[in-house]
ModelCIF file with pLDDT and N, C-alpha, C, O atoms, coordinates in Angstrom:
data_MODEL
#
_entry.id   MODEL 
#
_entity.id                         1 
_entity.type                       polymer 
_entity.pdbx_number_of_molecules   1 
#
_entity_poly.entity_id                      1 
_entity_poly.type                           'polypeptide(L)' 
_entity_poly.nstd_linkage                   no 
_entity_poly.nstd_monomer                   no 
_entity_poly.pdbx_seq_one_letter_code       
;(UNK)(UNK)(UNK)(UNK)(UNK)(UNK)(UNK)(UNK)(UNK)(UNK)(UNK)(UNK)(UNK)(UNK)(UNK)(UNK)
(UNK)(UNK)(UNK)(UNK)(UNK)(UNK)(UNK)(UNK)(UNK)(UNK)(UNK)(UNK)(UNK)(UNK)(UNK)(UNK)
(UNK)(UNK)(UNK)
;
_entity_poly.pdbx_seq_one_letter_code_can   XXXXXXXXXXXXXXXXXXXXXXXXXXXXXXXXXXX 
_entity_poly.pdbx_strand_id                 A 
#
loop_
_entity_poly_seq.entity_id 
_entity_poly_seq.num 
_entity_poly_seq.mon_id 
_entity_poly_seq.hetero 
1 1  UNK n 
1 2  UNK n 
1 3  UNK n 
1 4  UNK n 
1 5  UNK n 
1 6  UNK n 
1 7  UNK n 
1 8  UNK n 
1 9  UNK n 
1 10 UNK n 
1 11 UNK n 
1 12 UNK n 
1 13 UNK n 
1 14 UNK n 
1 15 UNK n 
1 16 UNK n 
1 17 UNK n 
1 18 UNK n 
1 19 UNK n 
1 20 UNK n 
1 21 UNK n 
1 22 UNK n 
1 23 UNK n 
1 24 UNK n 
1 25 UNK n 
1 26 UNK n 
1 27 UNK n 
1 28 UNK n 
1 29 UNK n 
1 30 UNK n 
1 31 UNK n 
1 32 UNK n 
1 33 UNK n 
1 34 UNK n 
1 35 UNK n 
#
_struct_asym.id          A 
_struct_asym.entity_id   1 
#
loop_
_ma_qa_metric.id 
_ma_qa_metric.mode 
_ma_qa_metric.name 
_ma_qa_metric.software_group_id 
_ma_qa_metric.type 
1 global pLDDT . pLDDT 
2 local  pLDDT . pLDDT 
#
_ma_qa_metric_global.metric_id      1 
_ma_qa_metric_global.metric_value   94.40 
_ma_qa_metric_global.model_id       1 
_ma_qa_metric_global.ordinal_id     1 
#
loop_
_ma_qa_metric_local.label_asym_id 
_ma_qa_metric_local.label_comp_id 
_ma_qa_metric_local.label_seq_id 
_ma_qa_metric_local.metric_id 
_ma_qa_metric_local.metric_value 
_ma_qa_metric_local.model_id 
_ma_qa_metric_local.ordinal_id 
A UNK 1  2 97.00 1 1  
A UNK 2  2 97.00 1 2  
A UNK 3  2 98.00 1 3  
A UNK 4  2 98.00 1 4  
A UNK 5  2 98.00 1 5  
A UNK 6  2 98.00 1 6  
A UNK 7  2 97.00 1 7  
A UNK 8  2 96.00 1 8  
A UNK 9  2 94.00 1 9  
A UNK 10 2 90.00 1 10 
A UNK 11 2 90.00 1 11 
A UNK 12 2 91.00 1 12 
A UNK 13 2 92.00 1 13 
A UNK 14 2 92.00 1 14 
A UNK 15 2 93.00 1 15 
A UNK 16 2 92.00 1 16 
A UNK 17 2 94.00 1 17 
A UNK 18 2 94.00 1 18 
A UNK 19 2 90.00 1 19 
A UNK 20 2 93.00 1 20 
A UNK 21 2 91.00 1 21 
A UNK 22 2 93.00 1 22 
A UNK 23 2 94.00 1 23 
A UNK 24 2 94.00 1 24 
A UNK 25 2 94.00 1 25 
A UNK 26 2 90.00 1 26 
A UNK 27 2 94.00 1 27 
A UNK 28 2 95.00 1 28 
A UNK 29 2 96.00 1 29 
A UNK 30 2 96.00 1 30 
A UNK 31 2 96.00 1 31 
A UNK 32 2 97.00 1 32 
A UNK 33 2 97.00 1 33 
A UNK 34 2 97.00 1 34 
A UNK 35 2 96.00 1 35 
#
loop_
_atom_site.group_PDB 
_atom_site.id 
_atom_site.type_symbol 
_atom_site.label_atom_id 
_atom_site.label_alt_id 
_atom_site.label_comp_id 
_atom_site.label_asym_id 
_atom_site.label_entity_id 
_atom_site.label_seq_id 
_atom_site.pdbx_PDB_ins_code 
_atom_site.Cartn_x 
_atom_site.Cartn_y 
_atom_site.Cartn_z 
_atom_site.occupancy 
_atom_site.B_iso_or_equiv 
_atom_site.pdbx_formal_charge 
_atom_site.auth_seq_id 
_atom_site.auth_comp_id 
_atom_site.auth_asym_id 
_atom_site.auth_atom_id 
_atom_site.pdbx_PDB_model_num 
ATOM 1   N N  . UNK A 1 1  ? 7.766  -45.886 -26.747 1.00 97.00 ? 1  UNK A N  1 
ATOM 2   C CA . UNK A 1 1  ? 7.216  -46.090 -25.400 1.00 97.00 ? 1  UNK A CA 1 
ATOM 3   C C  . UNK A 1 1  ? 8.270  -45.843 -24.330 1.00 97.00 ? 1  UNK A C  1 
ATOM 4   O O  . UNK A 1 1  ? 9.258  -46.578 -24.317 1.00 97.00 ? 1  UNK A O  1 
ATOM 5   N N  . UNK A 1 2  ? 8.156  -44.972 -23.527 1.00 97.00 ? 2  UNK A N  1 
ATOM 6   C CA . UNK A 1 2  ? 8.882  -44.612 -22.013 1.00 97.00 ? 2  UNK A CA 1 
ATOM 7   C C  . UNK A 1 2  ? 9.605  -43.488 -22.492 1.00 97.00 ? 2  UNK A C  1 
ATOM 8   O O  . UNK A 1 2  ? 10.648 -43.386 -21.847 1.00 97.00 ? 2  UNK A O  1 
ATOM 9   N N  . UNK A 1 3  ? 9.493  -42.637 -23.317 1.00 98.00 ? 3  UNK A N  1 
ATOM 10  C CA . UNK A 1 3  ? 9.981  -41.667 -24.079 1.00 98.00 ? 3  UNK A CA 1 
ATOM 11  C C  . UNK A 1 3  ? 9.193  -40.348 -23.094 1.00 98.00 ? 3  UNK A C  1 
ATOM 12  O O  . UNK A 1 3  ? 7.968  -40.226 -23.097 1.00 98.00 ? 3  UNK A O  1 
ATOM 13  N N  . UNK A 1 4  ? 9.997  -39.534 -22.381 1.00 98.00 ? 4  UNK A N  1 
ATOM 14  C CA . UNK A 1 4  ? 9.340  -38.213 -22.330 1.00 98.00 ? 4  UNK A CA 1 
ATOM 15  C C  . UNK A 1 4  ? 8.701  -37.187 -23.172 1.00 98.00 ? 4  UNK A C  1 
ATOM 16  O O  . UNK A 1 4  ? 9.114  -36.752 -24.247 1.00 98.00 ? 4  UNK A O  1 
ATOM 17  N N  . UNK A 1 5  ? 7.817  -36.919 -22.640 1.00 98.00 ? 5  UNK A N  1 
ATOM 18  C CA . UNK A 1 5  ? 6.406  -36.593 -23.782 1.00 98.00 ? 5  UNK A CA 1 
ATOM 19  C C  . UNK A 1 5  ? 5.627  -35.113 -23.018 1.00 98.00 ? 5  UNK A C  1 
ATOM 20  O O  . UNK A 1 5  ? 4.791  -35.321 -22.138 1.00 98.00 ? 5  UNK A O  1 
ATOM 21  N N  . UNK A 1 6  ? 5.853  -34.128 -23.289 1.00 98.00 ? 6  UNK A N  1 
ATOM 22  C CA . UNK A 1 6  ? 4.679  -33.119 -22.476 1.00 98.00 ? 6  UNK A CA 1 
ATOM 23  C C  . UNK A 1 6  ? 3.569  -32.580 -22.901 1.00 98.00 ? 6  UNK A C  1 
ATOM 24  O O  . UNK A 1 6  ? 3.334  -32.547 -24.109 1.00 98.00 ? 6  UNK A O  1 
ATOM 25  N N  . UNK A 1 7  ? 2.698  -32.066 -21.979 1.00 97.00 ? 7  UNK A N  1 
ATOM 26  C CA . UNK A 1 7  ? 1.991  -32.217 -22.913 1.00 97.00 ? 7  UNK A CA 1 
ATOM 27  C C  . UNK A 1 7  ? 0.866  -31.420 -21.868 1.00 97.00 ? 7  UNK A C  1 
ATOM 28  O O  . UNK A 1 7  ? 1.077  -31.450 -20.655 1.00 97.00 ? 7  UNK A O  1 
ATOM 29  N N  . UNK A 1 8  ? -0.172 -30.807 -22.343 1.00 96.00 ? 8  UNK A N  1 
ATOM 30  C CA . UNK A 1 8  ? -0.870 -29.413 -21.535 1.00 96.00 ? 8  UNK A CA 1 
ATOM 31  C C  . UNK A 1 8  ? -1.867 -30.550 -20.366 1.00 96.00 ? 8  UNK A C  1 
ATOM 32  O O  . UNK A 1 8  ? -2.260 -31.586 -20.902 1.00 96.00 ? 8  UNK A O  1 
ATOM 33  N N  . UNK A 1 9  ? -2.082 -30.435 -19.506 1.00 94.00 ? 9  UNK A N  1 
ATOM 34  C CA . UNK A 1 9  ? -2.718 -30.782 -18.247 1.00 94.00 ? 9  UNK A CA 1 
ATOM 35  C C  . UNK A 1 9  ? -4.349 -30.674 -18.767 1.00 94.00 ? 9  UNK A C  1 
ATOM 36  O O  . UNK A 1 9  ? -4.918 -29.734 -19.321 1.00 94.00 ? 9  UNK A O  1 
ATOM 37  N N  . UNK A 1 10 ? -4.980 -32.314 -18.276 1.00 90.00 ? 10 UNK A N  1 
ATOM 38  C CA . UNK A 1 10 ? -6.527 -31.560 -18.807 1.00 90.00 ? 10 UNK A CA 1 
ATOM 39  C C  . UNK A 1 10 ? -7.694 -30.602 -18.109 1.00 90.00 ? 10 UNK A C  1 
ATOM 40  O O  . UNK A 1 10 ? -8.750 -30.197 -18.595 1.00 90.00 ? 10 UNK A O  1 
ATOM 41  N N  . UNK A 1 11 ? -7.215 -30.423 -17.015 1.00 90.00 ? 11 UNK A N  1 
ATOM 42  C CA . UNK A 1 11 ? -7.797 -29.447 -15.959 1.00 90.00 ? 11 UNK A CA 1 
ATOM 43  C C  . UNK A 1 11 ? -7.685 -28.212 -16.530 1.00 90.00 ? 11 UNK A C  1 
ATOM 44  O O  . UNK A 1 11 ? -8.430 -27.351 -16.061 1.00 90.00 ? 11 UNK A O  1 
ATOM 45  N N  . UNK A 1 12 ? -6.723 -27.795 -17.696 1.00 91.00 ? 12 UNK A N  1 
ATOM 46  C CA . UNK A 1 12 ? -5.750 -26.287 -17.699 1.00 91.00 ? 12 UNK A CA 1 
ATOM 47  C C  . UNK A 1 12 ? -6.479 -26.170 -19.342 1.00 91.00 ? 12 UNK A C  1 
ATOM 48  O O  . UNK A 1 12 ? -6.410 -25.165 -20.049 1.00 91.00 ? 12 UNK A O  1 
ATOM 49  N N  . UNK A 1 13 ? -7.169 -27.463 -19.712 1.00 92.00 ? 13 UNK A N  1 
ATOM 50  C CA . UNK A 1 13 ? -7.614 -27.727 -21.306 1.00 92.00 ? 13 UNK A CA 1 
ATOM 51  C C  . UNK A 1 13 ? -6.963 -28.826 -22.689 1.00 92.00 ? 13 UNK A C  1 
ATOM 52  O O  . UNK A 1 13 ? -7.095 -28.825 -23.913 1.00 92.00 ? 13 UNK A O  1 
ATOM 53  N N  . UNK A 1 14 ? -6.386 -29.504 -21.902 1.00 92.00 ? 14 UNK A N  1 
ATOM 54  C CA . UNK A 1 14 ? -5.464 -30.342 -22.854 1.00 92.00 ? 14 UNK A CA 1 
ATOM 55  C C  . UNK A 1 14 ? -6.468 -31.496 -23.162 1.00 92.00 ? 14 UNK A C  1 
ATOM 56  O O  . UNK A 1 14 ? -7.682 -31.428 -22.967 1.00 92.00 ? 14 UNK A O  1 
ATOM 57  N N  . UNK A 1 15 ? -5.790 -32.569 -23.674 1.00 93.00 ? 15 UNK A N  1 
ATOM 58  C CA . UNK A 1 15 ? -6.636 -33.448 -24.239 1.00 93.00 ? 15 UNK A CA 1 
ATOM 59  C C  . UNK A 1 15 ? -6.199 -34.866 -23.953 1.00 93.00 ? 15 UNK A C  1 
ATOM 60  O O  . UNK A 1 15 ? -5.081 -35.266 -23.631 1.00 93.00 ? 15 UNK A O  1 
ATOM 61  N N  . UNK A 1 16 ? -7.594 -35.705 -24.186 1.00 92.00 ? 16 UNK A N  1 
ATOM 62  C CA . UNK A 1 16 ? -6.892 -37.205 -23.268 1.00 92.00 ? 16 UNK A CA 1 
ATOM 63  C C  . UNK A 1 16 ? -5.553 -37.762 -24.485 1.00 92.00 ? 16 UNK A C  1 
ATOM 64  O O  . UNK A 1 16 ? -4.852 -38.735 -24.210 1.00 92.00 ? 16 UNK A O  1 
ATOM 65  N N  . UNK A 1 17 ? -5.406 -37.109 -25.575 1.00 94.00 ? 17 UNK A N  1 
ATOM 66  C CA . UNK A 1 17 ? -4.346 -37.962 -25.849 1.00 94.00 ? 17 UNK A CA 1 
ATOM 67  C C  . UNK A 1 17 ? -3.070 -37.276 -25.400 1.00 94.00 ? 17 UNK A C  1 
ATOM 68  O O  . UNK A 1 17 ? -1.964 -37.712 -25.721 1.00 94.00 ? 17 UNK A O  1 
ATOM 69  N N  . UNK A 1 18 ? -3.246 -36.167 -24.631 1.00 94.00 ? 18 UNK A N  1 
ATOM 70  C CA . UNK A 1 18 ? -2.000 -35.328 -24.329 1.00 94.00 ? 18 UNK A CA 1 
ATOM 71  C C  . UNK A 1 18 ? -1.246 -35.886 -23.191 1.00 94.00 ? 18 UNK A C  1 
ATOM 72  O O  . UNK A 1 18 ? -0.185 -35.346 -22.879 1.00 94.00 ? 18 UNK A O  1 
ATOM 73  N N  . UNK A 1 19 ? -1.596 -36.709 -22.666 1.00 90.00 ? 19 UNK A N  1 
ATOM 74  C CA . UNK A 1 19 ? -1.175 -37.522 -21.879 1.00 90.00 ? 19 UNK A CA 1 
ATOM 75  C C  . UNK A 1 19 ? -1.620 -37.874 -20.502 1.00 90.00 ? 19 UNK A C  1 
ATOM 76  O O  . UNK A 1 19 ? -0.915 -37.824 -19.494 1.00 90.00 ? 19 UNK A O  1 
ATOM 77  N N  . UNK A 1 20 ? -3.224 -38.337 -20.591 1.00 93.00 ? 20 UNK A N  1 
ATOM 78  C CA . UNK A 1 20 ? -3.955 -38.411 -19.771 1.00 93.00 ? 20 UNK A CA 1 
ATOM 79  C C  . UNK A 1 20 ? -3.655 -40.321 -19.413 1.00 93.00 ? 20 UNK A C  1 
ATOM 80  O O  . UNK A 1 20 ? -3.411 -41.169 -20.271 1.00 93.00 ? 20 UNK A O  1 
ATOM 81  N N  . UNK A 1 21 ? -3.763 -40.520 -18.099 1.00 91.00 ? 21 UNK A N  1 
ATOM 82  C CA . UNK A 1 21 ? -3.112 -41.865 -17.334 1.00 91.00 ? 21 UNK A CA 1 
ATOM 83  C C  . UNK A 1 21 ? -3.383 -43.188 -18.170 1.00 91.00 ? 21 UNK A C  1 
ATOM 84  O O  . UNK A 1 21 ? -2.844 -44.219 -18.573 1.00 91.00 ? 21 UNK A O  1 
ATOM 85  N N  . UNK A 1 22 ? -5.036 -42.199 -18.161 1.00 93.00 ? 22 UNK A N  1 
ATOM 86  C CA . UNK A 1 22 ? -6.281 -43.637 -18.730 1.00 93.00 ? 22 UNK A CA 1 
ATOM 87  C C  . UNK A 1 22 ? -6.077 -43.690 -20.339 1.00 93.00 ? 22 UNK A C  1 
ATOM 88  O O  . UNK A 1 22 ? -6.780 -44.421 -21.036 1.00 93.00 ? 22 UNK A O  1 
ATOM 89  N N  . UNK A 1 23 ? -5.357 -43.103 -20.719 1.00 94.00 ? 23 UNK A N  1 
ATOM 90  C CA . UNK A 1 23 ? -5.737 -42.964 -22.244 1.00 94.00 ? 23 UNK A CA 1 
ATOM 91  C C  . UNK A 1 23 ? -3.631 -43.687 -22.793 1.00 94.00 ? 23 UNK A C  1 
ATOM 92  O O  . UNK A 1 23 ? -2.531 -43.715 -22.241 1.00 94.00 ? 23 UNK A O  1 
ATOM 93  N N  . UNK A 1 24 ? -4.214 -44.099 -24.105 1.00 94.00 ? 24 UNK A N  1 
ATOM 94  C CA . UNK A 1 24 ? -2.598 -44.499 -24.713 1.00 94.00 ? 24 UNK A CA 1 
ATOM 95  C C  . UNK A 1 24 ? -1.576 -43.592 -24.671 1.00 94.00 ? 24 UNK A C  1 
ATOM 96  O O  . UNK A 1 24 ? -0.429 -44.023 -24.788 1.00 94.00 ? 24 UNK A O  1 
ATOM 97  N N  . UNK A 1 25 ? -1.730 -42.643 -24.553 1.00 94.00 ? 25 UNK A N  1 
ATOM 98  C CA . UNK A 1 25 ? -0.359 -41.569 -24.181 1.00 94.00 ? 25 UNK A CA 1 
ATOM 99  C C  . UNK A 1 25 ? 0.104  -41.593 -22.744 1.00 94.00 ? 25 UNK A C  1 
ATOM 100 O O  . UNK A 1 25 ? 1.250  -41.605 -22.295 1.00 94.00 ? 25 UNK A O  1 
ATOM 101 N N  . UNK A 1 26 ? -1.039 -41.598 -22.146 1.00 90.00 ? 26 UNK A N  1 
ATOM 102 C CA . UNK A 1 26 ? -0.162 -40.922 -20.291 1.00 90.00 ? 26 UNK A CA 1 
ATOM 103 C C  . UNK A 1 26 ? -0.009 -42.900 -20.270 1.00 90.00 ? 26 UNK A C  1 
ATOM 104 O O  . UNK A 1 26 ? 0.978  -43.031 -19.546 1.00 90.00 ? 26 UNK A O  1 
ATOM 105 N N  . UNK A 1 27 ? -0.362 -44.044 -20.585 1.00 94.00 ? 27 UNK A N  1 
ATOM 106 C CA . UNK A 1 27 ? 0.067  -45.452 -20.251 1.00 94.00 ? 27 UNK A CA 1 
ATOM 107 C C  . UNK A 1 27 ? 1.513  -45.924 -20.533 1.00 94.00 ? 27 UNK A C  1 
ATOM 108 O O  . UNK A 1 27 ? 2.251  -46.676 -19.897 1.00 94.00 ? 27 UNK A O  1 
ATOM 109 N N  . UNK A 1 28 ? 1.687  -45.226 -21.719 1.00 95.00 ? 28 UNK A N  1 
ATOM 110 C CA . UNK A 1 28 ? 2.820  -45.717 -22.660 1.00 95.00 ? 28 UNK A CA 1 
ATOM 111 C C  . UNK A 1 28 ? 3.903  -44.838 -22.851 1.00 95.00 ? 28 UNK A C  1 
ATOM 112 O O  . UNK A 1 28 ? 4.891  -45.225 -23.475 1.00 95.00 ? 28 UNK A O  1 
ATOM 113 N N  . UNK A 1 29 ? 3.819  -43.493 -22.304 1.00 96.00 ? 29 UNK A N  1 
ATOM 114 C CA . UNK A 1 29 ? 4.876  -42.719 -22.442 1.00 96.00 ? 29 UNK A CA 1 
ATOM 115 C C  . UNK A 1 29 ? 4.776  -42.023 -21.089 1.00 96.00 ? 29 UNK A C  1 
ATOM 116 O O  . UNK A 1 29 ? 3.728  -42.116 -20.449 1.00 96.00 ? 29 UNK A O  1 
ATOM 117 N N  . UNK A 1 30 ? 6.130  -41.120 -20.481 1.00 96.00 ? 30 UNK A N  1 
ATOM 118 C CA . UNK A 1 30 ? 6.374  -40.487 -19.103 1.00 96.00 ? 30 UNK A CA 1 
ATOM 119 C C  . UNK A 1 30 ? 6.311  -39.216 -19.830 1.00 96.00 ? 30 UNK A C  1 
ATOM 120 O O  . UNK A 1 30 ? 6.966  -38.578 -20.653 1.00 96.00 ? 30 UNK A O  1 
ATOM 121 N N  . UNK A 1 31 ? 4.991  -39.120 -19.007 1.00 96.00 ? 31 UNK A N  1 
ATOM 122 C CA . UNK A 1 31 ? 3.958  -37.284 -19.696 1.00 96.00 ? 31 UNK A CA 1 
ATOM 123 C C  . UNK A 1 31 ? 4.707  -36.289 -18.182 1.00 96.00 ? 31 UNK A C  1 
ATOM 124 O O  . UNK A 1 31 ? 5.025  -36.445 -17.003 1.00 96.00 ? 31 UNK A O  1 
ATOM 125 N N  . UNK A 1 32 ? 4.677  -35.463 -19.047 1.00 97.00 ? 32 UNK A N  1 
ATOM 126 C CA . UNK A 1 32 ? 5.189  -33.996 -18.004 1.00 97.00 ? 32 UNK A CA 1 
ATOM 127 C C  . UNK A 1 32 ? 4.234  -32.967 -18.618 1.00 97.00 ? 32 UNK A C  1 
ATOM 128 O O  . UNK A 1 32 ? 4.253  -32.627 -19.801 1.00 97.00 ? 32 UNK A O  1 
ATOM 129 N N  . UNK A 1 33 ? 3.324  -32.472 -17.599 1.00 97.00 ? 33 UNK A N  1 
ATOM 130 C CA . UNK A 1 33 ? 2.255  -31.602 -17.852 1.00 97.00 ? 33 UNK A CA 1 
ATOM 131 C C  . UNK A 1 33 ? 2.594  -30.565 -17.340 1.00 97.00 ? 33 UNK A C  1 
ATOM 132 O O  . UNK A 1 33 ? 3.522  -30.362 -16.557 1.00 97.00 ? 33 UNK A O  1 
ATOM 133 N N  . UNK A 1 34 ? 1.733  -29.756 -17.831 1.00 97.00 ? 34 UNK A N  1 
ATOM 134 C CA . UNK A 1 34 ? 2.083  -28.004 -17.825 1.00 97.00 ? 34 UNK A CA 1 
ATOM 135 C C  . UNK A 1 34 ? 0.767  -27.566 -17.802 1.00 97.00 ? 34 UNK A C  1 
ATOM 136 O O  . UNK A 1 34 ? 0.007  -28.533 -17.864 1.00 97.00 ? 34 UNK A O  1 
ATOM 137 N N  . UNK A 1 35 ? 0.292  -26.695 -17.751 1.00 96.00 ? 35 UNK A N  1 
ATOM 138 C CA . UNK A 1 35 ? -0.538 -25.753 -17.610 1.00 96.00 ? 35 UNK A CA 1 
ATOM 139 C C  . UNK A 1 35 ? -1.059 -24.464 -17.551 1.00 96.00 ? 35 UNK A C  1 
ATOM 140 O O  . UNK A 1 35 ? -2.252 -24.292 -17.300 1.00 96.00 ? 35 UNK A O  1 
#
């Protein structure tokens, strides 16, 4: 947890565990999205 994590944007097609806010990835880890 607080570990940088990236991970594809879900607008661009990624997925809520890719590090979406609401979901256990984007809560628990600092997501850097791409697209």
């Amino acid at each position: 947890p607080g570990d940088t994590v990236m991970g594809m944007r879900l607008t661009a097609g990624g997925h809520l565990t890719h590090g979406v806010t609401t979901n256990f990835s984007g809560a628990n880890y600092n997501i850097v999205r791409y697209g």
